[in-house]
PDB file of N, CA and C in Angstrom:
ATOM      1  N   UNK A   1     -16.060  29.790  -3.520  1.00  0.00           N
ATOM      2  CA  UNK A   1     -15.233  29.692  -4.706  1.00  0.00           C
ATOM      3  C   UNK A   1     -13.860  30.282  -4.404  1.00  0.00           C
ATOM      4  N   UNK A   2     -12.880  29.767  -5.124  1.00  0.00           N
ATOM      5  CA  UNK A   2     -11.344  30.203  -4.964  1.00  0.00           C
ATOM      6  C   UNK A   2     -11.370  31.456  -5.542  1.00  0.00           C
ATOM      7  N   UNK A   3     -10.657  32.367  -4.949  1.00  0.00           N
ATOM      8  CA  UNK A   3     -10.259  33.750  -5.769  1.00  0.00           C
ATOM      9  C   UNK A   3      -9.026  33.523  -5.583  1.00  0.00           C
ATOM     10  N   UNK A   4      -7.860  33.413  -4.637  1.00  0.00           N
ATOM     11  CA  UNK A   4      -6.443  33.639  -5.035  1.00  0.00           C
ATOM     12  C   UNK A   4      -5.675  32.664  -5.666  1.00  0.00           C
ATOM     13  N   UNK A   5      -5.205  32.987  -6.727  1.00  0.00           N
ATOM     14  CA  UNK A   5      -4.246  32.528  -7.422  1.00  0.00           C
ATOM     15  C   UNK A   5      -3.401  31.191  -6.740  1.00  0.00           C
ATOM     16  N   UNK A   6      -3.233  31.418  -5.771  1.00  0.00           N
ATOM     17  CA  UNK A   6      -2.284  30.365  -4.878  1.00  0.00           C
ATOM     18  C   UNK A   6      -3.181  29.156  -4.834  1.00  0.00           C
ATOM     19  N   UNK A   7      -4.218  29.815  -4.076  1.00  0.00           N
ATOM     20  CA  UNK A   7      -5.356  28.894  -3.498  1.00  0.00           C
ATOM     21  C   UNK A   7      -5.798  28.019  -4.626  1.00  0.00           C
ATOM     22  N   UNK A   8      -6.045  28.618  -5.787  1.00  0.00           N
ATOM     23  CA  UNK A   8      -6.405  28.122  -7.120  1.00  0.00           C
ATOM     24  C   UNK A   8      -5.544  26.596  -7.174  1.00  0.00           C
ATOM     25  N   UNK A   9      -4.517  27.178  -7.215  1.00  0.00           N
ATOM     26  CA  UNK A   9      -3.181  26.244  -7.656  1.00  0.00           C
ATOM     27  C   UNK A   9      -3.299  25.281  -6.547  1.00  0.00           C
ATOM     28  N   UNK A  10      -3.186  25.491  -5.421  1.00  0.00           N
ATOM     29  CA  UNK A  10      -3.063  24.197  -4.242  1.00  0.00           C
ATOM     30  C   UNK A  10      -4.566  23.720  -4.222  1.00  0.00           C
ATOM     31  N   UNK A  11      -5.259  23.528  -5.012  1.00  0.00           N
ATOM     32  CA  UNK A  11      -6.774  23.163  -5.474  1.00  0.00           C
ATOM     33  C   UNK A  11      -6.361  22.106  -6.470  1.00  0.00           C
ATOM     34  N   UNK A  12      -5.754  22.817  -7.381  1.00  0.00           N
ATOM     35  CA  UNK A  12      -5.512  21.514  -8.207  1.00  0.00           C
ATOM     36  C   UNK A  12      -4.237  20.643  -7.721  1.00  0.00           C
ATOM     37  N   UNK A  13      -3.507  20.504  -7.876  1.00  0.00           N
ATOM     38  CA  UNK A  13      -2.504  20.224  -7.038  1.00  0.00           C
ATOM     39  C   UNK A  13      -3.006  19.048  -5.933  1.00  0.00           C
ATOM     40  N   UNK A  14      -4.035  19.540  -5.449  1.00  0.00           N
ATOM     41  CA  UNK A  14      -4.703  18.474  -4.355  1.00  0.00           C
ATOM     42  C   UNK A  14      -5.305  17.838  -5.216  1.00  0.00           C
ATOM     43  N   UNK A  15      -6.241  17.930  -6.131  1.00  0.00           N
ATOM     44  CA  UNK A  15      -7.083  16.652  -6.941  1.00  0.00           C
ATOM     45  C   UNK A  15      -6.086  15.738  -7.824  1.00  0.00           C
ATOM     46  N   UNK A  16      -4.690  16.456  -7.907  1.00  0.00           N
ATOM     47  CA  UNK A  16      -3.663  15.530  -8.737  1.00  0.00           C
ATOM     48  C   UNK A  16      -2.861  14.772  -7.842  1.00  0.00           C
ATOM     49  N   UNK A  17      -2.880  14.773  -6.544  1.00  0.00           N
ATOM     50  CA  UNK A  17      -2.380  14.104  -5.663  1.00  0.00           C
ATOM     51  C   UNK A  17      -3.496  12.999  -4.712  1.00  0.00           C
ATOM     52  N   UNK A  18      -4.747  13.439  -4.664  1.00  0.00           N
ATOM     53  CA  UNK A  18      -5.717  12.499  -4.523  1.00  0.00           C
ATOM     54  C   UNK A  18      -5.562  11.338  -5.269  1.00  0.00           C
ATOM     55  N   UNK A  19      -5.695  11.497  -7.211  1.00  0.00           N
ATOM     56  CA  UNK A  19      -5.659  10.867  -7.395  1.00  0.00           C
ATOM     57  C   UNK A  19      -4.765   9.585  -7.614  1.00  0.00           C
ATOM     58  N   UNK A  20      -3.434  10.319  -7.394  1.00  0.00           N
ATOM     59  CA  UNK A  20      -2.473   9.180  -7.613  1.00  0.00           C
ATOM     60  C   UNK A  20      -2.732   8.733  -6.364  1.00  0.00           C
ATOM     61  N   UNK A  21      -2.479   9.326  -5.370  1.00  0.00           N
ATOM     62  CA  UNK A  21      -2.602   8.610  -3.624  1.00  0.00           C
ATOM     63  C   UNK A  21      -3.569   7.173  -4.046  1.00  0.00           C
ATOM     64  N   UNK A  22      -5.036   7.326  -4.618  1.00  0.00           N
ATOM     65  CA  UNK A  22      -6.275   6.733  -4.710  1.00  0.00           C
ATOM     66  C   UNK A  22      -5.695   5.707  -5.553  1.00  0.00           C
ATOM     67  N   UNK A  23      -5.132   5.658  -6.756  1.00  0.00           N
ATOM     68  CA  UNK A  23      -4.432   4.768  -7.546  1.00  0.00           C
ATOM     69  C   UNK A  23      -3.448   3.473  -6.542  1.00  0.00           C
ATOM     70  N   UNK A  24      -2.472   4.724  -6.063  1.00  0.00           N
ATOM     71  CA  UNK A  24      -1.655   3.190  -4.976  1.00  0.00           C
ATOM     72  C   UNK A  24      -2.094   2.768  -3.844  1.00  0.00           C
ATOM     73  N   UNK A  25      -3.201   3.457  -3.754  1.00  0.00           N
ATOM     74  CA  UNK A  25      -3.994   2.629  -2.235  1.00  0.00           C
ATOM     75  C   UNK A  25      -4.318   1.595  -2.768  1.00  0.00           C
ATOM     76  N   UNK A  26      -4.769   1.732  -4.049  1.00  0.00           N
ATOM     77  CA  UNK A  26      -5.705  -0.260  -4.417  1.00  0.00           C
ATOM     78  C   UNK A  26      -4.870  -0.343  -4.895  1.00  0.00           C
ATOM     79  N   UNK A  27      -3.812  -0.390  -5.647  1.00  0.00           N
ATOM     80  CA  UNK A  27      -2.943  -1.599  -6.211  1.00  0.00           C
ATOM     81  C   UNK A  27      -2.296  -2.191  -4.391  1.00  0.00           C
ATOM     82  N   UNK A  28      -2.240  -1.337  -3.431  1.00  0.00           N
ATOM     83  CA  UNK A  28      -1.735  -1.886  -2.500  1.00  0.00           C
ATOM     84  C   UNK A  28      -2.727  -2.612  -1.745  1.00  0.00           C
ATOM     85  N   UNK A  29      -3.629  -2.321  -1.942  1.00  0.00           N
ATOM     86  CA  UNK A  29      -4.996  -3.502  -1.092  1.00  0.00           C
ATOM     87  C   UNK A  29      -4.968  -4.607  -2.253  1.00  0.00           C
ATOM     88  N   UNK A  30      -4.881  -4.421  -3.224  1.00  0.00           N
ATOM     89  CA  UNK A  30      -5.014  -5.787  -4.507  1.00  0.00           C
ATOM     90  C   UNK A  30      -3.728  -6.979  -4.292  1.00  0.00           C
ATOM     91  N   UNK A  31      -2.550  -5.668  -3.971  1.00  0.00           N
ATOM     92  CA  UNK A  31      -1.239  -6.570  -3.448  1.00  0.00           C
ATOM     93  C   UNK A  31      -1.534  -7.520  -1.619  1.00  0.00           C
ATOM     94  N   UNK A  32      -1.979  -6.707  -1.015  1.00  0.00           N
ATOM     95  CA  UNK A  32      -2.497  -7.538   0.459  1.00  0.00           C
ATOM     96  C   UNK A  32      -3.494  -8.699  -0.355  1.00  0.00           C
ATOM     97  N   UNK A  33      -4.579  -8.554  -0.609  1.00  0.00           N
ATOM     98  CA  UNK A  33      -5.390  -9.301  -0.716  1.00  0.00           C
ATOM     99  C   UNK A  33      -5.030 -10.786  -1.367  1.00  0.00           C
ATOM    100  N   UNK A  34      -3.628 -10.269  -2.764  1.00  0.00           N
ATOM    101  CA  UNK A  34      -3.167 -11.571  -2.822  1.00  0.00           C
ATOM    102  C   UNK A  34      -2.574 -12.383  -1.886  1.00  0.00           C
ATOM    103  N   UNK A  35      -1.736 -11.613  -1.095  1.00  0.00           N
ATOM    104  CA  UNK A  35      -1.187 -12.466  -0.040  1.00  0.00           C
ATOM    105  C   UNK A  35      -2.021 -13.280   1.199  1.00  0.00           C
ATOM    106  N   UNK A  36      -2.942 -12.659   1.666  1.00  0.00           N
ATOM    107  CA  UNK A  36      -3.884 -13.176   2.277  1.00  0.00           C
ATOM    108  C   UNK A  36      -4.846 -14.641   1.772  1.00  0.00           C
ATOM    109  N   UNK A  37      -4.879 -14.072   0.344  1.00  0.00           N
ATOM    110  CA  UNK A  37      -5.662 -15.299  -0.025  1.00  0.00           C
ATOM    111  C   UNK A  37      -4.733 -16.776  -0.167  1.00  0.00           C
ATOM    112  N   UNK A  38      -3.513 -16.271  -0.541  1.00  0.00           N
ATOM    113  CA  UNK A  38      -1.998 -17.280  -0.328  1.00  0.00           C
ATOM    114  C   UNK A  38      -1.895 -17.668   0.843  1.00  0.00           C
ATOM    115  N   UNK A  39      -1.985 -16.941   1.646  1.00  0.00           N
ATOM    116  CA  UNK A  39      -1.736 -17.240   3.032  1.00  0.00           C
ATOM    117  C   UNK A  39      -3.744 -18.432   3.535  1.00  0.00           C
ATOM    118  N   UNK A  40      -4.601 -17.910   2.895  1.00  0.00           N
ATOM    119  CA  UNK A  40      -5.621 -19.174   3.554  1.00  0.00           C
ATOM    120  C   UNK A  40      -5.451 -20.201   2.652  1.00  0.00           C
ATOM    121  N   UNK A  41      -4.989 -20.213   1.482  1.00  0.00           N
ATOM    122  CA  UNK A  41      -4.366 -21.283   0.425  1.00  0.00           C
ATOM    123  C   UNK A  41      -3.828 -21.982   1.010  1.00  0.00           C
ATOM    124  N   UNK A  42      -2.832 -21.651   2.270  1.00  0.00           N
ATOM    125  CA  UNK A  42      -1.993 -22.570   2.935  1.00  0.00           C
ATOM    126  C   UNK A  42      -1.018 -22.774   2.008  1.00  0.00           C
ATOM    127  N   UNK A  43      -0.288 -21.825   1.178  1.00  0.00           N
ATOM    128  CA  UNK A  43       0.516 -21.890   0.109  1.00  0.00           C
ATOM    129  C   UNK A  43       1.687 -21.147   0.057  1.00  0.00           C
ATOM    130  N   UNK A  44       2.845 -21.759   0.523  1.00  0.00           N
ATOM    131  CA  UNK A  44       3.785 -20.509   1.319  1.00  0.00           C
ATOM    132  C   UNK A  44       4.601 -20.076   0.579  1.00  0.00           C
ATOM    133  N   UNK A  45       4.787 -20.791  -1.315  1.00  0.00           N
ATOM    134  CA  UNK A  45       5.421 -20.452  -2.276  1.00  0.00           C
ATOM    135  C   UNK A  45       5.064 -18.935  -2.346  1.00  0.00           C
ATOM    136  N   UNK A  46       3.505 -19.325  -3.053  1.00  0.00           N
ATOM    137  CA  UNK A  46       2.798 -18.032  -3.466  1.00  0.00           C
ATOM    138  C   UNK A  46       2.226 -17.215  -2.665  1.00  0.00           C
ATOM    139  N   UNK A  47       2.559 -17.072  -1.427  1.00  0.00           N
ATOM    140  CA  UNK A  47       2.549 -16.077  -0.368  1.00  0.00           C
ATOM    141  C   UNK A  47       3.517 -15.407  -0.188  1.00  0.00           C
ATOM    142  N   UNK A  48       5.055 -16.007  -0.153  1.00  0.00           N
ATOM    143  CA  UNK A  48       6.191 -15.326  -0.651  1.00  0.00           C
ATOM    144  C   UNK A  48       6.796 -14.617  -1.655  1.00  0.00           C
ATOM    145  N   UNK A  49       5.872 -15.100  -2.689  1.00  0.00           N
ATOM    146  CA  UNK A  49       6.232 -14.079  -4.083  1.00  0.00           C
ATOM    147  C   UNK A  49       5.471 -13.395  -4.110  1.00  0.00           C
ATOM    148  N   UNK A  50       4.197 -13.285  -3.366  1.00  0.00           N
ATOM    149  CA  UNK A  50       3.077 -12.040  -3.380  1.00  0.00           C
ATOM    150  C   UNK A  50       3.491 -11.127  -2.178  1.00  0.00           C
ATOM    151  N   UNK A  51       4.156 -11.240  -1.642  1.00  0.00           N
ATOM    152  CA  UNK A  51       4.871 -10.717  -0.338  1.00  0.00           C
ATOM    153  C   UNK A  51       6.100  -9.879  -0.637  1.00  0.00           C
ATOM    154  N   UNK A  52       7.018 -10.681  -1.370  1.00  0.00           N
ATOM    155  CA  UNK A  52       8.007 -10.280  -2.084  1.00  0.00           C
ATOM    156  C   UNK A  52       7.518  -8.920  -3.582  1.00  0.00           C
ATOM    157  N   UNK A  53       6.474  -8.599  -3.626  1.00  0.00           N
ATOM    158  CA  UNK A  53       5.929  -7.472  -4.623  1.00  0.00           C
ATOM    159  C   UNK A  53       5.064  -6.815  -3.995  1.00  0.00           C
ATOM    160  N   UNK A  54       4.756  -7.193  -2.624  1.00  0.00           N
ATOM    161  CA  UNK A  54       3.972  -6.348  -2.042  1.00  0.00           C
ATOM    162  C   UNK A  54       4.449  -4.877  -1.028  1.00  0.00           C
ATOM    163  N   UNK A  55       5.671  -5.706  -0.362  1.00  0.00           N
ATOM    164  CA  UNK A  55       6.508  -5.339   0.785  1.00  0.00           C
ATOM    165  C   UNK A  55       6.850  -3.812  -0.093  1.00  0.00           C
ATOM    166  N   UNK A  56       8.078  -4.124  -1.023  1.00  0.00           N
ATOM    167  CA  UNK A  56       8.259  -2.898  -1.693  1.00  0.00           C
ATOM    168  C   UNK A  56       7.520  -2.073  -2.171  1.00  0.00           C
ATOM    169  N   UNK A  57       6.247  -2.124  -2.703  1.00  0.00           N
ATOM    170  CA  UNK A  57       5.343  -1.285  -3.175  1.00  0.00           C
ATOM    171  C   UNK A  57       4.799  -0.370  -1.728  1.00  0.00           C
ATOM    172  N   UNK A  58       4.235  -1.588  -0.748  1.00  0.00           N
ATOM    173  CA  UNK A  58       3.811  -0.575   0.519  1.00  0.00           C
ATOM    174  C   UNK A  58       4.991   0.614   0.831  1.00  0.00           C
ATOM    175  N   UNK A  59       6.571   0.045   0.804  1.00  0.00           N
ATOM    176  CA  UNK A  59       7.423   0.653   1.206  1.00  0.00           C
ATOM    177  C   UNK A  59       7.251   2.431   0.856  1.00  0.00           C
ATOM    178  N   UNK A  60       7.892   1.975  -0.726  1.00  0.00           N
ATOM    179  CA  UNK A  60       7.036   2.878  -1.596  1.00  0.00           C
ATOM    180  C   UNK A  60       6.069   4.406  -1.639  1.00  0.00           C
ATOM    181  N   UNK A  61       5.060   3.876  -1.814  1.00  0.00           N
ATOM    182  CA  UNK A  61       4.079   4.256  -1.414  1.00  0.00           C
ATOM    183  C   UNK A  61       4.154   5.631   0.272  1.00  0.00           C
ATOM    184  N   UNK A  62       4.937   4.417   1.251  1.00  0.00           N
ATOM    185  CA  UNK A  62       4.867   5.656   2.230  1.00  0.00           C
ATOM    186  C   UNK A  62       5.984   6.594   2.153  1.00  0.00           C
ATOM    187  N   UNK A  63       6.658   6.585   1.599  1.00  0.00           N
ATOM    188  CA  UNK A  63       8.119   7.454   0.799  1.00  0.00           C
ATOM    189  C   UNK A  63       7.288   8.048   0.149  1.00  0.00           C
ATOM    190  N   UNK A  64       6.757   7.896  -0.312  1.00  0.00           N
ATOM    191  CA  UNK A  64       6.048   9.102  -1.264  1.00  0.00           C
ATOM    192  C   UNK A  64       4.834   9.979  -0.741  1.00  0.00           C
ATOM    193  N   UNK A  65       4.401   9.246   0.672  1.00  0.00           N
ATOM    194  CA  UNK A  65       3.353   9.597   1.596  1.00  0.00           C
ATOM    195  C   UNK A  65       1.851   9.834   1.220  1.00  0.00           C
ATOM    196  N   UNK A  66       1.994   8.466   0.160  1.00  0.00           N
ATOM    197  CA  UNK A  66       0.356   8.004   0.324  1.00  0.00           C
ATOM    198  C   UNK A  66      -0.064   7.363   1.790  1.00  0.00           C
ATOM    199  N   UNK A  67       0.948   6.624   2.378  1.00  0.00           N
ATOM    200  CA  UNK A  67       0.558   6.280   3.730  1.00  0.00           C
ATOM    201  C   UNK A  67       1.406   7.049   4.513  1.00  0.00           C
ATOM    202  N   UNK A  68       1.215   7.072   5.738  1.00  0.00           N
ATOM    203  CA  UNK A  68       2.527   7.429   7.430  1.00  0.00           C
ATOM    204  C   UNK A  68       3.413   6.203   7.111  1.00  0.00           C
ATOM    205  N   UNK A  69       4.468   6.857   7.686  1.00  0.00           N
ATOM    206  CA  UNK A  69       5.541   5.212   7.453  1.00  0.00           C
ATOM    207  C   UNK A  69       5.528   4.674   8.846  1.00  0.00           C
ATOM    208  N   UNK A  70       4.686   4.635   9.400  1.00  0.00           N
ATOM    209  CA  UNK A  70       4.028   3.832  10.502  1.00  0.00           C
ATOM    210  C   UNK A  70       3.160   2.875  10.160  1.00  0.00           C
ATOM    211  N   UNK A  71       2.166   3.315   9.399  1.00  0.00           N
ATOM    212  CA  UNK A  71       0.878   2.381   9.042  1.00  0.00           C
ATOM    213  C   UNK A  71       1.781   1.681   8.030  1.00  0.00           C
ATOM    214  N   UNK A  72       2.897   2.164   6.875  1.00  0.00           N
ATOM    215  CA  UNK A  72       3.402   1.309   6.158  1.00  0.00           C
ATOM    216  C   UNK A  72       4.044   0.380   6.702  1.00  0.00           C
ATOM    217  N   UNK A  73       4.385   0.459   8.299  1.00  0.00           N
ATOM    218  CA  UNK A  73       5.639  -0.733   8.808  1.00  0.00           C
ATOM    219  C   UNK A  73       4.582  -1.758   9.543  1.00  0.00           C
ATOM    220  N   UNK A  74       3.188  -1.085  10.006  1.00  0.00           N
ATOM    221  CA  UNK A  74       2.418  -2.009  10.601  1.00  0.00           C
ATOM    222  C   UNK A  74       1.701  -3.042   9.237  1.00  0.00           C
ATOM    223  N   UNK A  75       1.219  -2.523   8.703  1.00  0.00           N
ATOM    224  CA  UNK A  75       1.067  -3.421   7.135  1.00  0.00           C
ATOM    225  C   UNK A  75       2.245  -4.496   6.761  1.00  0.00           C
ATOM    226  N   UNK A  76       2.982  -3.696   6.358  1.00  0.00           N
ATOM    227  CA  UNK A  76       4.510  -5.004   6.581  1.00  0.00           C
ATOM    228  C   UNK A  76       4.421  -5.633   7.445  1.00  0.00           C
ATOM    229  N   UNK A  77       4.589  -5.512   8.546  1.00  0.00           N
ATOM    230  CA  UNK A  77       4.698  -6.315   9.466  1.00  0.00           C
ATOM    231  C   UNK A  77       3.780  -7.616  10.232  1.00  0.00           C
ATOM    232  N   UNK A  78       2.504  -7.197  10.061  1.00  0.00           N
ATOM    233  CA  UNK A  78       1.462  -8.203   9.606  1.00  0.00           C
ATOM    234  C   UNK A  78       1.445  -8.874   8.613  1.00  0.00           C
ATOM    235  N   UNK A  79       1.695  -8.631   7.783  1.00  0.00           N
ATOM    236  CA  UNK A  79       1.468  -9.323   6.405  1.00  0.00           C
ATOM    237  C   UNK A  79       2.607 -10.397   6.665  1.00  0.00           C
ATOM    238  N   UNK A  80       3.897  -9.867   6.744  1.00  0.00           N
ATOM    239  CA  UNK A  80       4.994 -11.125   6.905  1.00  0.00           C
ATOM    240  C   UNK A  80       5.002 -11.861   8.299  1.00  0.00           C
ATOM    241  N   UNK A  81       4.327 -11.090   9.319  1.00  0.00           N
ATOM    242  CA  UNK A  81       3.850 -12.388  10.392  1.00  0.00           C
ATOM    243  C   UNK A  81       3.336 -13.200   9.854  1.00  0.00           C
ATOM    244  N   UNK A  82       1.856 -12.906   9.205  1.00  0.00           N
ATOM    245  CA  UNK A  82       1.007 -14.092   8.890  1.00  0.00           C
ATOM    246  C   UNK A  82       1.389 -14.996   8.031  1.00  0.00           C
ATOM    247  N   UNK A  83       3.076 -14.713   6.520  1.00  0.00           N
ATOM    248  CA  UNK A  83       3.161 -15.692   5.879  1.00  0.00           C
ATOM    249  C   UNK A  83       4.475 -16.726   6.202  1.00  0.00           C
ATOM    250  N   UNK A  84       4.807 -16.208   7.569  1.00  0.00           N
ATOM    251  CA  UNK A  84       5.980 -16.967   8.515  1.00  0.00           C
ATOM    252  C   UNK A  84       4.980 -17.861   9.529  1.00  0.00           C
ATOM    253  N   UNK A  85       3.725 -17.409   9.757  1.00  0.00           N
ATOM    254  CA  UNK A  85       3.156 -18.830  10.639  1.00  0.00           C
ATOM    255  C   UNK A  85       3.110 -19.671   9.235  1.00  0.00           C
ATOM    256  N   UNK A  86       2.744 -19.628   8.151  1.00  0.00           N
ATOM    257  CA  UNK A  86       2.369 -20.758   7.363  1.00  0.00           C
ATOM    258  C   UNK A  86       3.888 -22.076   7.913  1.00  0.00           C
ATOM    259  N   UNK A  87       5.141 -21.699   8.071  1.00  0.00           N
ATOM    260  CA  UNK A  87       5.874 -22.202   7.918  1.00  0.00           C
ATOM    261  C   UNK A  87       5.776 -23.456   9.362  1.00  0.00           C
ATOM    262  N   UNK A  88       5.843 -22.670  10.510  1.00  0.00           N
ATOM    263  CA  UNK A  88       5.236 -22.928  11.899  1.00  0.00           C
ATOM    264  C   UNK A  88       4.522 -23.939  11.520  1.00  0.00           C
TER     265      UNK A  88
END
């Protein structure tokens, strides 16, 4: 159990940052998943506008350091490979 005051505080502090972290992880897997499913749609409209709301949110997200802004540039960066072959 916590006894110091500090410790107390960076206790909660961590369950209020879990949960938002936990919040933009799935809106950001809900945002991939649309694009992916656009992208086997073979649908390069609606792969681009799901791309175009996705990109910024991942951005986002690692600015605020729910992700490394590594894993956020490798996410980007897959995601808009795969909806530039549709064009290919």
């Amino acid at each position: 159990m916590l006894t110091h005051k500090s410790a107390i505080k960076r206790s909660r502090q961590a369950l209020k940052r879990r949960e938002c972290n936990i919040s933009v992880k799935s809106s950001i897997r809900t945002g991939v998943k649309t694009v992916l499913e656009a992208v086997e749609g073979k649908d390069p409209e609606a792969a681009k506008a799901a791309l175009a709301k996705t990109v910024p949110a991942i951005a986002k997200a690692a600015a605020k350091g729910a992700f490394h802004k590594k894993t956020a540039s490798r996410k980007i960066s897959r995601l808009t490979k795969q909806v530039n072959s549709l064009k290919a």
